[in-house]
N, C-alpha and C. Protein backbone atom coordinates (compact mmCIF):
# COMPACT_ATOMS: atom_id res chain seq x y z
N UNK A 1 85.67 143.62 91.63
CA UNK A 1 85.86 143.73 90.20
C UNK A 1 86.46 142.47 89.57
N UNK A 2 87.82 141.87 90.41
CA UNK A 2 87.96 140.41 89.77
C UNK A 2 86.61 139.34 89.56
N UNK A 3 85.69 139.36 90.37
CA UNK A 3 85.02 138.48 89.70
C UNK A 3 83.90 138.66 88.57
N UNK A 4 83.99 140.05 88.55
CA UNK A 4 82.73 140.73 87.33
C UNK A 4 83.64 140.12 85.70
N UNK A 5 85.40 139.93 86.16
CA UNK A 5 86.01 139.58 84.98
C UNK A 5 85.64 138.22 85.07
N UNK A 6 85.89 137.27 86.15
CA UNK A 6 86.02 136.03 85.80
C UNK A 6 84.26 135.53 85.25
N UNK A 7 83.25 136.40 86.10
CA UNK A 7 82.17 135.57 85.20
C UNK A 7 82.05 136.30 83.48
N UNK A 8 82.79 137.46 83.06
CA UNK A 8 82.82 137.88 81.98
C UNK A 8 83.70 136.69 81.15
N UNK A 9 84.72 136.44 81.62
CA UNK A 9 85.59 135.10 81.17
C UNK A 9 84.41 134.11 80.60
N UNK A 10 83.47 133.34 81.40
CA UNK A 10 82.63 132.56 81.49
C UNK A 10 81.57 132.52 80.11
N UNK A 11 81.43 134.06 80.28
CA UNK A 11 80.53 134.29 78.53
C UNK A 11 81.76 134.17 77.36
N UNK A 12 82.81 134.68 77.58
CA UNK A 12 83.64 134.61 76.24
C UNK A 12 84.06 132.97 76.25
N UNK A 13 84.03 131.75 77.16
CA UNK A 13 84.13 130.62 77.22
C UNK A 13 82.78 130.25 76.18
N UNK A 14 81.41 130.72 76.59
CA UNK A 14 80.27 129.78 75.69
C UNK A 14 80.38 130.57 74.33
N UNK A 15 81.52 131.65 74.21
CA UNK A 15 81.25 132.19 73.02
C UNK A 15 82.44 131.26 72.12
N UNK A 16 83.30 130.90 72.54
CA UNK A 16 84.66 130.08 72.25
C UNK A 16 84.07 129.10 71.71
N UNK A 17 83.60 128.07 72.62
CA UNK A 17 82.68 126.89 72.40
C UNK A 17 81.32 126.48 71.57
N UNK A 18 80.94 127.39 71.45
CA UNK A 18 80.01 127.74 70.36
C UNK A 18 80.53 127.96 69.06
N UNK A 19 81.85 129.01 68.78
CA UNK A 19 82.04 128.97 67.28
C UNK A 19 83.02 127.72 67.23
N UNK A 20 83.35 127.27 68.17
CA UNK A 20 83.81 126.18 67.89
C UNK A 20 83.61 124.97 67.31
N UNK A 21 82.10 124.46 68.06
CA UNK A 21 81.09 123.55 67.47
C UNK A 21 80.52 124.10 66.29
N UNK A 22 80.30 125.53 66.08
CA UNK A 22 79.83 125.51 64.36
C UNK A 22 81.07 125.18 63.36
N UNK A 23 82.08 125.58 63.87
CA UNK A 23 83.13 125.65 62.93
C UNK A 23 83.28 124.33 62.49
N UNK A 24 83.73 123.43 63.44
CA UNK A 24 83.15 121.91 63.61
C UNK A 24 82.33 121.27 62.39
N UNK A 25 81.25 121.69 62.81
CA UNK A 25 79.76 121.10 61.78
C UNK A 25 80.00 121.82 60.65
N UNK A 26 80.21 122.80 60.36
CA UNK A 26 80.83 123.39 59.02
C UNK A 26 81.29 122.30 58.15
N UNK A 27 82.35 122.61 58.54
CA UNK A 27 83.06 121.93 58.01
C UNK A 27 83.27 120.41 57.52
N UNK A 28 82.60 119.72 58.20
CA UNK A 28 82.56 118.21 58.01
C UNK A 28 81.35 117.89 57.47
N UNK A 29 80.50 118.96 57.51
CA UNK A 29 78.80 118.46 56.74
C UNK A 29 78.55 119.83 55.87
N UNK A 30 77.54 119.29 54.75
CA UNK A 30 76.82 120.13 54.11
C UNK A 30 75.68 120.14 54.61
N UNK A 31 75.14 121.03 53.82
CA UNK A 31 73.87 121.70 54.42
C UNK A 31 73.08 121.17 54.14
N UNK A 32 72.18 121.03 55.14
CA UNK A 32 71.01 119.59 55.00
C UNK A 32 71.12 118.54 55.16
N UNK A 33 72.51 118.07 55.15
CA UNK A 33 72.90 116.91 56.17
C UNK A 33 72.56 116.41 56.91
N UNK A 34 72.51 115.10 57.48
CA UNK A 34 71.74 114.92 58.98
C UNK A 34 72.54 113.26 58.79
N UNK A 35 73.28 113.13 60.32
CA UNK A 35 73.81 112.30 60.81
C UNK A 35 73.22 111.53 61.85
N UNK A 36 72.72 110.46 62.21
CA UNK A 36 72.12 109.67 63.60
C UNK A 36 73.00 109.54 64.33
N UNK A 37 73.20 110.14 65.38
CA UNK A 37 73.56 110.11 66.61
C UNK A 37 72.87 108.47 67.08
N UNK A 38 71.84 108.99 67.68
CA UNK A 38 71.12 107.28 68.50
C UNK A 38 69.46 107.70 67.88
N UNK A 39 68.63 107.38 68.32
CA UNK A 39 67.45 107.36 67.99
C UNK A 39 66.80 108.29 67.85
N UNK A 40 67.01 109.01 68.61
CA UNK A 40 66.13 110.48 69.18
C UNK A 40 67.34 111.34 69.05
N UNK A 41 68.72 111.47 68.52
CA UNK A 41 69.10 112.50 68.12
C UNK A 41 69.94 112.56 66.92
N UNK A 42 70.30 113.68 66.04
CA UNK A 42 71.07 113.83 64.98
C UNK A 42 71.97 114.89 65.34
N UNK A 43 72.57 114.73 64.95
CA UNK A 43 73.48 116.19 63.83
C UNK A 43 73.33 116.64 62.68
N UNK A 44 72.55 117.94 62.63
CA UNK A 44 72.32 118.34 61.37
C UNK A 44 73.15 119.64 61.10
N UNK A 45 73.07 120.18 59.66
CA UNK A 45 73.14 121.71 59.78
C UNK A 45 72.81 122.43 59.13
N UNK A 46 72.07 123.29 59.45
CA UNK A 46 70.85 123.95 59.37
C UNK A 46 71.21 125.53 59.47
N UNK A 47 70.79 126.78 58.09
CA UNK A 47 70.94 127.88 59.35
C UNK A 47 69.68 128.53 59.53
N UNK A 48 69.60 129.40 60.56
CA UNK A 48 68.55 129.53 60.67
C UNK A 48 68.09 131.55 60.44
N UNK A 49 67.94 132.25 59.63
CA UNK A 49 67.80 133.65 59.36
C UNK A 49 67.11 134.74 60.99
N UNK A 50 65.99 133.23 61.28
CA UNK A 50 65.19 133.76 62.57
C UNK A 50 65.20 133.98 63.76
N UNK A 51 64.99 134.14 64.80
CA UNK A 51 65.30 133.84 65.84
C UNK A 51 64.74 132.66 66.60
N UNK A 52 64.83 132.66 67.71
CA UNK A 52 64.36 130.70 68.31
C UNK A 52 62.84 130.20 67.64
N UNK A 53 62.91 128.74 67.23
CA UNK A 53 62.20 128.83 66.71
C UNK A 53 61.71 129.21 65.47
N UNK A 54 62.94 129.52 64.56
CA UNK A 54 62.42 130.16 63.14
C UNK A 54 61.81 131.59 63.11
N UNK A 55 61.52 132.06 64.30
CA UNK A 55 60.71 133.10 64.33
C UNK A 55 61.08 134.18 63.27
N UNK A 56 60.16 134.60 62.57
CA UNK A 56 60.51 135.38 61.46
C UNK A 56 61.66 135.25 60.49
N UNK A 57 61.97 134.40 60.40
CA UNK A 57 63.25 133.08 59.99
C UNK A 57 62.72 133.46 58.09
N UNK A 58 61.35 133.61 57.80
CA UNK A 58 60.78 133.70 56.18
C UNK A 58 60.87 135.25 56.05
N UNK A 59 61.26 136.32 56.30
CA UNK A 59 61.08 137.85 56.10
C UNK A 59 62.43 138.18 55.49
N UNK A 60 62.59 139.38 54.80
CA UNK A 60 63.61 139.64 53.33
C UNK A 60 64.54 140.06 54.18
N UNK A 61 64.57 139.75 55.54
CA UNK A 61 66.33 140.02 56.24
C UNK A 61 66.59 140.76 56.83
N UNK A 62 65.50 141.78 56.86
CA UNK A 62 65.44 143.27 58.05
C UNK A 62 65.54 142.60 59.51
N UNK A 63 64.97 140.88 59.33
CA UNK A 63 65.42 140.83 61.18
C UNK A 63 66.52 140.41 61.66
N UNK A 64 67.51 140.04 60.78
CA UNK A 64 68.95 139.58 60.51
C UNK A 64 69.40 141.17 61.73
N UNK A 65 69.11 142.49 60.88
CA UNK A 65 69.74 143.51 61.91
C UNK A 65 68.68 143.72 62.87
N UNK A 66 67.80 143.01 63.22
CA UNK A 66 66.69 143.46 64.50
C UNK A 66 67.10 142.52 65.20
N UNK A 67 67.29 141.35 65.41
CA UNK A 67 67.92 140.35 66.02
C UNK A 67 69.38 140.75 66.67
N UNK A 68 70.35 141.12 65.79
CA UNK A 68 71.24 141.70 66.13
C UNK A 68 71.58 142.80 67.00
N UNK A 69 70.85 143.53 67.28
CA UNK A 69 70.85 144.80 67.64
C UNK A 69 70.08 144.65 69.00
N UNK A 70 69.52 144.01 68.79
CA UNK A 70 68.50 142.97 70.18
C UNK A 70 69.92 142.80 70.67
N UNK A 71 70.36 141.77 70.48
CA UNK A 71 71.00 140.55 70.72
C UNK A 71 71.45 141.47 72.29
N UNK A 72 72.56 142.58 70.97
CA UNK A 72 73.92 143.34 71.77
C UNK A 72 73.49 144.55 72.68
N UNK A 73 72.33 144.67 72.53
CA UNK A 73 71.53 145.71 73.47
C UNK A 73 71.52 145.29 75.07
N UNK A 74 70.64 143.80 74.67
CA UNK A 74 70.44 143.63 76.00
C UNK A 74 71.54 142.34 76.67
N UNK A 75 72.54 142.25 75.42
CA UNK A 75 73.94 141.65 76.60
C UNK A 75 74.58 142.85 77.08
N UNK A 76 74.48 144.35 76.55
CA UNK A 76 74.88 145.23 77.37
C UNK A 76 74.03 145.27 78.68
N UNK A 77 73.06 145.37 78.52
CA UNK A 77 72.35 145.52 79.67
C UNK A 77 72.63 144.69 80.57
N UNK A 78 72.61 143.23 80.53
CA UNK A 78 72.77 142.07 81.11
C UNK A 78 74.20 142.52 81.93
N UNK A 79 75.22 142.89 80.72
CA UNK A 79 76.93 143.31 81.78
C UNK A 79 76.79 144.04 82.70
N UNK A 80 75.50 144.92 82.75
CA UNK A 80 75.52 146.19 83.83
C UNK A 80 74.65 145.42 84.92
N UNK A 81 73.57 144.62 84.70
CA UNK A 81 73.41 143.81 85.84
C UNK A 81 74.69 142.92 86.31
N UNK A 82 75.33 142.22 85.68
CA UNK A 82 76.09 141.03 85.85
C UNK A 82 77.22 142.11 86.63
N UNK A 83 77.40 143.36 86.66
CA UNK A 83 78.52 144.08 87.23
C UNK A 83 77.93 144.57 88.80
N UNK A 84 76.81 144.65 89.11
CA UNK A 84 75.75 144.81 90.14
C UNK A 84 76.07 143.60 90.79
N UNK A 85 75.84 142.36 90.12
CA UNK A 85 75.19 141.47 91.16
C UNK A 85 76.44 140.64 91.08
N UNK A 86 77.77 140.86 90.93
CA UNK A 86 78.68 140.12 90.63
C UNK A 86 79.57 139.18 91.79
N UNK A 87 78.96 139.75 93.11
CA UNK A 87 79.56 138.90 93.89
C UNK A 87 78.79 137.79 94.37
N UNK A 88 77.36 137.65 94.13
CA UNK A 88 76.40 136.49 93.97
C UNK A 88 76.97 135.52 92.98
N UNK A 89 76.24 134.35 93.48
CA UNK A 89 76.20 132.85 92.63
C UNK A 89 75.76 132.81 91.35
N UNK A 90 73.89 132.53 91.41
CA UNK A 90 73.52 131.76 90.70
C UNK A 90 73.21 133.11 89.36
N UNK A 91 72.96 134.23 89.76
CA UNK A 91 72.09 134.90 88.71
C UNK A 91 73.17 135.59 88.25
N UNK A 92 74.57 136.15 88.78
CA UNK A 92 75.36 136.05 87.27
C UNK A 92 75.97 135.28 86.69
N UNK A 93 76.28 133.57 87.20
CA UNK A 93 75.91 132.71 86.02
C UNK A 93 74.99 132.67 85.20
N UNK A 94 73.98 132.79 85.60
CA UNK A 94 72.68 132.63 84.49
C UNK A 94 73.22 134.29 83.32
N UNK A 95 73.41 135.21 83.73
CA UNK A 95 73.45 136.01 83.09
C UNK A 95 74.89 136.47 81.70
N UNK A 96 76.24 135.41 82.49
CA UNK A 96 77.08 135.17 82.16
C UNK A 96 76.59 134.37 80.73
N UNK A 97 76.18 133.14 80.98
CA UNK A 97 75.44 131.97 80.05
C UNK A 97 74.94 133.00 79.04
N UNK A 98 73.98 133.53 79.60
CA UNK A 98 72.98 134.85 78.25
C UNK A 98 74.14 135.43 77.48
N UNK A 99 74.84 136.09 77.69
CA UNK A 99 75.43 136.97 77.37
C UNK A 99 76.31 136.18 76.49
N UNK A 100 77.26 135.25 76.80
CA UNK A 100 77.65 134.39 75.87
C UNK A 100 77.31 133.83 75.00
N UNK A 101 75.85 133.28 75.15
CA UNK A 101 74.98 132.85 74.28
C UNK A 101 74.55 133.78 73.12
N UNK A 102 74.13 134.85 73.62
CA UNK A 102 73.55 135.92 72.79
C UNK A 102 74.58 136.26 71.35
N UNK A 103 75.71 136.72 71.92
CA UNK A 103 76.68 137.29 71.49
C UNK A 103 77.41 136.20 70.44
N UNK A 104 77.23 134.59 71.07
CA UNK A 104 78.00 133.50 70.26
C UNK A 104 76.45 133.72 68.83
N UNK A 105 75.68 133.93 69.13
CA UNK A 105 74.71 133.70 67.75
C UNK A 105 74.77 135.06 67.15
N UNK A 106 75.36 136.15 67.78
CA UNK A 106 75.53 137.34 66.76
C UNK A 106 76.59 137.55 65.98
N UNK A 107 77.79 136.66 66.17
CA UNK A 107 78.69 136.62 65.43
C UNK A 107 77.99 135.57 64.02
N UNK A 108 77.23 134.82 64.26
CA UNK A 108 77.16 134.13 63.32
C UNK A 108 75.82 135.11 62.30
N UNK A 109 74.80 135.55 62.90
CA UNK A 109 74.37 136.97 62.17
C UNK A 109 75.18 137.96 61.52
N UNK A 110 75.91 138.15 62.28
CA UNK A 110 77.09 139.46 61.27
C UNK A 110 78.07 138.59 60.19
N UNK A 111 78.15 137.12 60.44
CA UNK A 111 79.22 136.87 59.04
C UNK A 111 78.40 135.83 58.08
N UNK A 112 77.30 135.35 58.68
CA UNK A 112 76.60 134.60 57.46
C UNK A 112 75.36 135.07 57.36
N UNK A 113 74.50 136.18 58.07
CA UNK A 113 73.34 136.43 58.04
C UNK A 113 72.30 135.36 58.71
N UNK A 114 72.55 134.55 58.88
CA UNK A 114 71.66 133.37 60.15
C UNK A 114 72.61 132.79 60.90
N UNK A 115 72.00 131.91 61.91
CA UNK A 115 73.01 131.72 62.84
C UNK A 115 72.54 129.80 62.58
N UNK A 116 73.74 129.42 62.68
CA UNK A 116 74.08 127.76 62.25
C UNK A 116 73.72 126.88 63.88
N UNK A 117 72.74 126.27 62.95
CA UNK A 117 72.03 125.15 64.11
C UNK A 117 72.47 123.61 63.83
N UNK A 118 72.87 122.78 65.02
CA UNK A 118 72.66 121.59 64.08
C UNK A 118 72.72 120.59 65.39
N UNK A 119 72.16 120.32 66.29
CA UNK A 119 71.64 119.53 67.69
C UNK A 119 70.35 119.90 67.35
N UNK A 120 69.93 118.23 66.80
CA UNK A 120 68.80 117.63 66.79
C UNK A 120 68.07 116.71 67.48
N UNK A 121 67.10 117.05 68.46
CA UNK A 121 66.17 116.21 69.04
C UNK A 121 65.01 115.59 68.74
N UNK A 122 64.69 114.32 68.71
CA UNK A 122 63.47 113.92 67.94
C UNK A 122 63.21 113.00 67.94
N UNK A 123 61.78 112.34 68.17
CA UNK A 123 60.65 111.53 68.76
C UNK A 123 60.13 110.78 67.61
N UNK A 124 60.28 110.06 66.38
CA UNK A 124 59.64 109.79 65.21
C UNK A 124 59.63 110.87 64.48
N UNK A 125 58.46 111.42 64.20
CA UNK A 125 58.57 112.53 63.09
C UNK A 125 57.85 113.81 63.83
N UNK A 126 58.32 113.57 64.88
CA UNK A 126 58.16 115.28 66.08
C UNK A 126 59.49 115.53 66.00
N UNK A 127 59.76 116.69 66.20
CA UNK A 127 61.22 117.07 66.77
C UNK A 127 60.49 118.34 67.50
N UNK A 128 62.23 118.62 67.84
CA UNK A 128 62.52 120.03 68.55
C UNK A 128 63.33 120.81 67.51
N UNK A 129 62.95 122.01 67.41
CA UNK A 129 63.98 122.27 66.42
C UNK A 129 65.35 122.46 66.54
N UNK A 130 65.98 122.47 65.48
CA UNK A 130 67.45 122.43 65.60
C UNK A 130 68.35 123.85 66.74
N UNK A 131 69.25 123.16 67.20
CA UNK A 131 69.65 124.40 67.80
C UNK A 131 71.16 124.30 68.16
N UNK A 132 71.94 125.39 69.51
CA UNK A 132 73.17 125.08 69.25
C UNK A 132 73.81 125.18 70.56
N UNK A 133 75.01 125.66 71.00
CA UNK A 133 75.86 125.53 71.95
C UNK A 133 75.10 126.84 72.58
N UNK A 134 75.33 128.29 71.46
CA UNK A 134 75.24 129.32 72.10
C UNK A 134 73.19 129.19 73.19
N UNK A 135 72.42 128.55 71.70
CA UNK A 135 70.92 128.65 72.38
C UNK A 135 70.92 127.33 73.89
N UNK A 136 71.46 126.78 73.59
CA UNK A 136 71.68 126.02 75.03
C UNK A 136 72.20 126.60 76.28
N UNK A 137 73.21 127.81 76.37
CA UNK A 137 73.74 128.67 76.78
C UNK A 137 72.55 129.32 77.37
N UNK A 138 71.84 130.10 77.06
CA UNK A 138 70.79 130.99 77.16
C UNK A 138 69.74 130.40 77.79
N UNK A 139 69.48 129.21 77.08
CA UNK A 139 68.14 128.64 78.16
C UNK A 139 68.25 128.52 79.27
N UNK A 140 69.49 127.65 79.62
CA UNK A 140 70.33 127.30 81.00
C UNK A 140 70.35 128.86 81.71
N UNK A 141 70.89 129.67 80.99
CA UNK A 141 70.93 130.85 82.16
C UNK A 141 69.82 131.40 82.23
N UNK A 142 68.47 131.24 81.39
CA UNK A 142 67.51 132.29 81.94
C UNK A 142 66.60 131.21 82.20
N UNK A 143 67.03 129.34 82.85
CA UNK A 143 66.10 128.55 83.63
C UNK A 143 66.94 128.84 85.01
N UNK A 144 68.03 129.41 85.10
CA UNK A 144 68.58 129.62 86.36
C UNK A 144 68.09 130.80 86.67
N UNK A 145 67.76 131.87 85.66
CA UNK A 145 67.18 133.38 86.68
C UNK A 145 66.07 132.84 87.04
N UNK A 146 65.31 131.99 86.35
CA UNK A 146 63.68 131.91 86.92
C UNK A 146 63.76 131.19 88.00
N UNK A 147 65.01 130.26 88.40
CA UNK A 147 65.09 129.53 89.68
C UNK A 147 65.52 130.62 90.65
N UNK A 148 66.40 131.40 90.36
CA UNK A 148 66.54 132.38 91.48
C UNK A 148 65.67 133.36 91.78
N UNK A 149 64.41 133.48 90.85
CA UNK A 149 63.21 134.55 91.48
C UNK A 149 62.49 133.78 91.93
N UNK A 150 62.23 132.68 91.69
CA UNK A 150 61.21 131.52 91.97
C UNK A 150 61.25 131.24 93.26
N UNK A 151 62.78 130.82 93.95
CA UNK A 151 63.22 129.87 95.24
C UNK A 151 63.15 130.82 96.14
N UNK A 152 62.54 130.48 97.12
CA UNK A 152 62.54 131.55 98.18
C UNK A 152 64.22 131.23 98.65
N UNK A 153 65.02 130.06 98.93
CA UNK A 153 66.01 130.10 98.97
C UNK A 153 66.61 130.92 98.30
N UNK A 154 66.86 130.45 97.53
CA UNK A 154 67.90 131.32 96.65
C UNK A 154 67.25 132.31 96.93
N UNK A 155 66.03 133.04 96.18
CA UNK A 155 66.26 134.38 96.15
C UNK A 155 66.21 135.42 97.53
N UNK A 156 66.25 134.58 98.89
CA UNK A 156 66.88 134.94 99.86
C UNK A 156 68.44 135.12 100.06
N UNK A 157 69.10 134.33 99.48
CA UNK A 157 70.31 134.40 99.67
C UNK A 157 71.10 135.68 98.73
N UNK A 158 70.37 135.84 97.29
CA UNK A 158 70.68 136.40 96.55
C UNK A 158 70.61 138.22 97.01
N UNK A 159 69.36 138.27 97.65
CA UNK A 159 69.27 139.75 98.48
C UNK A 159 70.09 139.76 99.70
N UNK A 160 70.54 138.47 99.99
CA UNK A 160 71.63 139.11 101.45
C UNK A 160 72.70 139.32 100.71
N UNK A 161 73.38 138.27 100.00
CA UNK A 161 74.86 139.06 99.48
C UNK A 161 74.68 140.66 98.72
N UNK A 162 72.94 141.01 97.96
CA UNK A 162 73.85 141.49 97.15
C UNK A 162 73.49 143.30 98.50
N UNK A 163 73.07 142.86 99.70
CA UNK A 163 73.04 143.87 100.59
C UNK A 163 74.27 144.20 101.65
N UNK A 164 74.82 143.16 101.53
CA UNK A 164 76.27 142.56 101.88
C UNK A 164 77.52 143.79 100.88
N UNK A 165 76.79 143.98 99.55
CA UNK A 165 78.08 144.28 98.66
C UNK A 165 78.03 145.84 98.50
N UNK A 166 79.07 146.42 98.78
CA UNK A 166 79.33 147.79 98.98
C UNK A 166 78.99 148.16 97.59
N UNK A 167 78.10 148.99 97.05
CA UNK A 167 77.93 149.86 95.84
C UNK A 167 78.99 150.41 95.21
């Protein structure tokens, strides 16, 4: 059980760090702003209504609570895996990361109605779209679940501990 807390610690860390960096960009920029970092990156800030990608980012706000409700659904779900597989490595980090992630962009849904982007990547007049601590969070942990179903390593190792761990 201590370590189901300490990787729970781990999500309330990317959730810390996340309103941290918005609070951050808040505050020191307006909206629409955009600062050069170096060539290929900015600081902007941006919010975004949608989910990754803008996705449905243009609709009158019904996905503001579908997003939300997403979000906290399946970081519950995620805690009940992450409480399963908690004496393993890599996949409740990855799940830790989600969950923090998730949860750092639903706070920003419940108090501004979009969630504040502003890490900008970009090639001339390509980019990536804007994004943040928490969506960096999330990718990282669900490019680490796909490494742990992927690797026959890992996902050998991952079925001995978690056959190893008393139910």
């Amino acid at each position: 059980m201590p370590r189901y807390f300490a990787w729970l610690g781990l999500s309330l860390l990317v959730i810390v760090l996340d309103q941290i960096t918005k609070y951050a960009i808040t505050h020191s920029m307006s909206f629409g702003q955009s600062v050069e970092i170096t060539p290929f990156f900015d600081l902007v800030l941006v919010y975004n209504p949608g989910a990754a990608f803008s996705f449905l980012a243009h609709h009158d706000g019904w996905q503001r609570w579908l997003f939300t409700v997403l979000a906290i659904a399946v970081s519950g779900w995620l805690a009940v895996l992450l409480r399963r597989h908690c004496a393993e490595r890599l996949l409740p980090l990855a799940l830790a990361l989600i969950i923090g992630g998730a949860l750092g962009n639903v706070i920003d849904r419940m108090l501004l109605g979009a969630v504040i982007d502003f890490l900008y990547f970009h090639w001339g007049r390509h980019g990536f779209p804007a994004f943040n601590v928490a969506d960096s969070a999330i990718s990282v942990g669900v490019a680490l679940m796909l490494w742990q179903q992927f690797s026959p390593g890992a996902r050998h190792s991952a079925g001995a501990s978690a056959r190893e761990t008393p139910q």
